[in-house]
Protein backbone atom coordinates (compact mmCIF):
# COMPACT_ATOMS: atom_id res chain seq x y z
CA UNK A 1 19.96 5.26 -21.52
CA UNK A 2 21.27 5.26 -17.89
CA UNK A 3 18.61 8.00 -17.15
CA UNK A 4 15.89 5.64 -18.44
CA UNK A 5 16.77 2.42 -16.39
CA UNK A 6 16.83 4.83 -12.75
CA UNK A 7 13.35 6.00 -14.26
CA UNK A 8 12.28 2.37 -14.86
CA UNK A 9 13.72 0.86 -11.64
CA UNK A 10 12.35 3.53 -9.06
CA UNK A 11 9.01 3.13 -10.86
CA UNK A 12 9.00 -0.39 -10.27
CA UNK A 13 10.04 0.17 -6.62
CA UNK A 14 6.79 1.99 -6.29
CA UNK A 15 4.92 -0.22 -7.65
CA UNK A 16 6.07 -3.25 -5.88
CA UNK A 17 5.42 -0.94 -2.83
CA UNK A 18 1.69 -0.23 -4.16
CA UNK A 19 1.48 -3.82 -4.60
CA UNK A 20 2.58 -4.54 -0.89
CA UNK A 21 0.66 -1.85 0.63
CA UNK A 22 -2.92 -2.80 -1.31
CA UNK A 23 -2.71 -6.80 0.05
CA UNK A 24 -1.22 -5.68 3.23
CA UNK A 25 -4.74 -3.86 3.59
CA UNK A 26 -6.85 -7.22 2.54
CA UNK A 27 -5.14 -8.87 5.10
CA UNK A 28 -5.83 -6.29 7.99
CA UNK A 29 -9.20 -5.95 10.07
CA UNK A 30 -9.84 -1.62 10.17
CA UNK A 31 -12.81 -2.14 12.78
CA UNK A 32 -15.12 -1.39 9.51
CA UNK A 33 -15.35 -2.17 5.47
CA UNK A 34 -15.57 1.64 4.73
CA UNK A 35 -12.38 2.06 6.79
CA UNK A 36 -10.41 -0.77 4.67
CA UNK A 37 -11.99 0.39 1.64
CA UNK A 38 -10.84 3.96 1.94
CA UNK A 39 -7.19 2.64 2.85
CA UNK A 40 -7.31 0.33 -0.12
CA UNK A 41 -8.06 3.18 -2.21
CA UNK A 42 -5.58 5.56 -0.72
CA UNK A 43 -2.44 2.49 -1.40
CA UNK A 44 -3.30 2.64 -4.61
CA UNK A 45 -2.67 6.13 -5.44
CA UNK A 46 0.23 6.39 -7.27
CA UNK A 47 3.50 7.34 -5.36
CA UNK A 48 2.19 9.18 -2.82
CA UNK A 49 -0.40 6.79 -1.49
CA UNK A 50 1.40 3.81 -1.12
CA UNK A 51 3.80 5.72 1.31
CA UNK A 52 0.92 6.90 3.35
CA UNK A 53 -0.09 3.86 4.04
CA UNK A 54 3.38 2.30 4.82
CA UNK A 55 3.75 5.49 7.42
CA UNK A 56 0.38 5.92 8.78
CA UNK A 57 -2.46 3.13 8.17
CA UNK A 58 -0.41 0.03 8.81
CA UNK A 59 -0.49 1.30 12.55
CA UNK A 60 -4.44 1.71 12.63
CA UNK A 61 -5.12 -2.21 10.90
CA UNK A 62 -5.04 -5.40 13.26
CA UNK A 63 -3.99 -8.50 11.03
CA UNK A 64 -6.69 -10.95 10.81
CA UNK A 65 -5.53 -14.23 12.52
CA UNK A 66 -6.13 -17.60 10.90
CA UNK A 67 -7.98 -20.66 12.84
């Protein structure tokens, strides 16, 4: 049972992390809509992607200011 709930509470770690990392990229300006697109997609791969993001595109985005 123990087992189960580390399974079940890392998974939702990730995907509060995917869920971070995909609006994180609607909020940023990447210079080009294939360029956001592409990082969208790549947050939303499972595990891997979201970390990717997190480590590398965050840097490359400029957050969009509001009037």
């Amino acid at each position: 049972m123990q087992t189960v709930l580390v399974w079940v509470g890392i998974g939702f770690f990730f995907l509060l992390l995917t869920n971070l990392a995909f609006f994180d990229v609607l909020r940023r300006d990447f210079g080009s809509r294939g360029k956001k697109a592409l990082w969208g997609f790549i947050a939303l791969i499972p595990f891997l992607g979201c970390l990717l993001y997190i480590l590398i595109g965050i840097h490359q985005g400029k957050r969009i200011q509001n009037p």
